[in-house]
Protein backbone atom coordinates (compact mmCIF):
# COMPACT_ATOMS: atom_id res chain seq x y z
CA UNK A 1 15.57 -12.35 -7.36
CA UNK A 2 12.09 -13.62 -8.67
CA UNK A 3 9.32 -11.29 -10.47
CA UNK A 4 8.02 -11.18 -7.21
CA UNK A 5 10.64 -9.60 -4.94
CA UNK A 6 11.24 -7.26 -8.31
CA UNK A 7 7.08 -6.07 -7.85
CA UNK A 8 7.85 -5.35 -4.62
CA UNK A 9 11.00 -3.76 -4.41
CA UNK A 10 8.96 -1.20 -7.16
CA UNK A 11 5.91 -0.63 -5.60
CA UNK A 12 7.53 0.51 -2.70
CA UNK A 13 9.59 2.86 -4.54
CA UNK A 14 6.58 3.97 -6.17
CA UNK A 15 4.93 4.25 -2.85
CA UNK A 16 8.22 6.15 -0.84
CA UNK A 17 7.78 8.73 -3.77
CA UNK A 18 4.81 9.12 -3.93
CA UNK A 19 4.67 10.17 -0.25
CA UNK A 20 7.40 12.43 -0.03
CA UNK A 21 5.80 14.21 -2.82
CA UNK A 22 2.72 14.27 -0.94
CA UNK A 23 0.50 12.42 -4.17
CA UNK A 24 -2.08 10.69 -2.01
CA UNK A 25 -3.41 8.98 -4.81
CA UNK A 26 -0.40 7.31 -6.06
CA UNK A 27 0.56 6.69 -2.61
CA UNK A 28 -2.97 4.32 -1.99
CA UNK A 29 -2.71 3.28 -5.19
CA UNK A 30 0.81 1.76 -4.49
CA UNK A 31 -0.63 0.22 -0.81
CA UNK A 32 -3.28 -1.58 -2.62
CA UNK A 33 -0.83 -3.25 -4.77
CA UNK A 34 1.32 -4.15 -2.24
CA UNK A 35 -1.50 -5.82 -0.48
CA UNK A 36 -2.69 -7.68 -3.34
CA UNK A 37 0.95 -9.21 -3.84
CA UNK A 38 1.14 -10.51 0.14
CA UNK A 39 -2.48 -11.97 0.01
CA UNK A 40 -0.96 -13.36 -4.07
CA UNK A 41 1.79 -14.68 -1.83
CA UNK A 42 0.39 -15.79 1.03
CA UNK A 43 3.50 -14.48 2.72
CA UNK A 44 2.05 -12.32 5.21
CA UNK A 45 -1.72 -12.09 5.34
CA UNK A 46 -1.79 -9.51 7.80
CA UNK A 47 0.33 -7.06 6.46
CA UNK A 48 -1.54 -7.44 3.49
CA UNK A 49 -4.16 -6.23 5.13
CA UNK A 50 -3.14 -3.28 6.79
CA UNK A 51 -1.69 -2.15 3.99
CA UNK A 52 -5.17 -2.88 1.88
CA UNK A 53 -6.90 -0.98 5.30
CA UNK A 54 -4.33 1.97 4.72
CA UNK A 55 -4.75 2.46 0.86
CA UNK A 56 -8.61 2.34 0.83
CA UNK A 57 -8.57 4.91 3.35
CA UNK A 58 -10.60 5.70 6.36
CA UNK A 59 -13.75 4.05 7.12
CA UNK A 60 -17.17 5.92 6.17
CA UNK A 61 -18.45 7.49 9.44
CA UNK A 62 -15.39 6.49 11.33
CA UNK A 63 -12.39 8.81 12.60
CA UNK A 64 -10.76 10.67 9.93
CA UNK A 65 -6.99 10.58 9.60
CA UNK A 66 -4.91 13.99 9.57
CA UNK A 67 -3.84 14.94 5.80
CA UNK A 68 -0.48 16.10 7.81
């Protein structure tokens, strides 16, 4: 298993924890990195992206998402 595969496997940890303990911020924070390492990769450009869309958070102006 490369570095790579090990930052991911982590992040998403990070990011399944984060979530189930309801910690938005680490939760984003963990998105953003796992959209930086697919658009690093080039291994899936548009997962990166929704996963950069989903970590920023919603658009100014646009439709809010539930905090459910």
């Amino acid at each position: 298993m490369d570095r790579h595969d090990d930052a991911l496997r982590h992040l998403r940890e990070a990011r399944d924890l984060a979530e189930r303990f309801d910690n938005t911020w680490l939760a984003a924070g963990s998105r953003v990195q796992l959209g930086i390492l697919d658009v690093a990769a080039q291994r899936r450009p548009e997962q990166a992206r929704a996963l950069l869309d989903e970590g920023a958070g919603p658009e100014p102006g646009g439709p809010q998402r539930s905090s459910s």
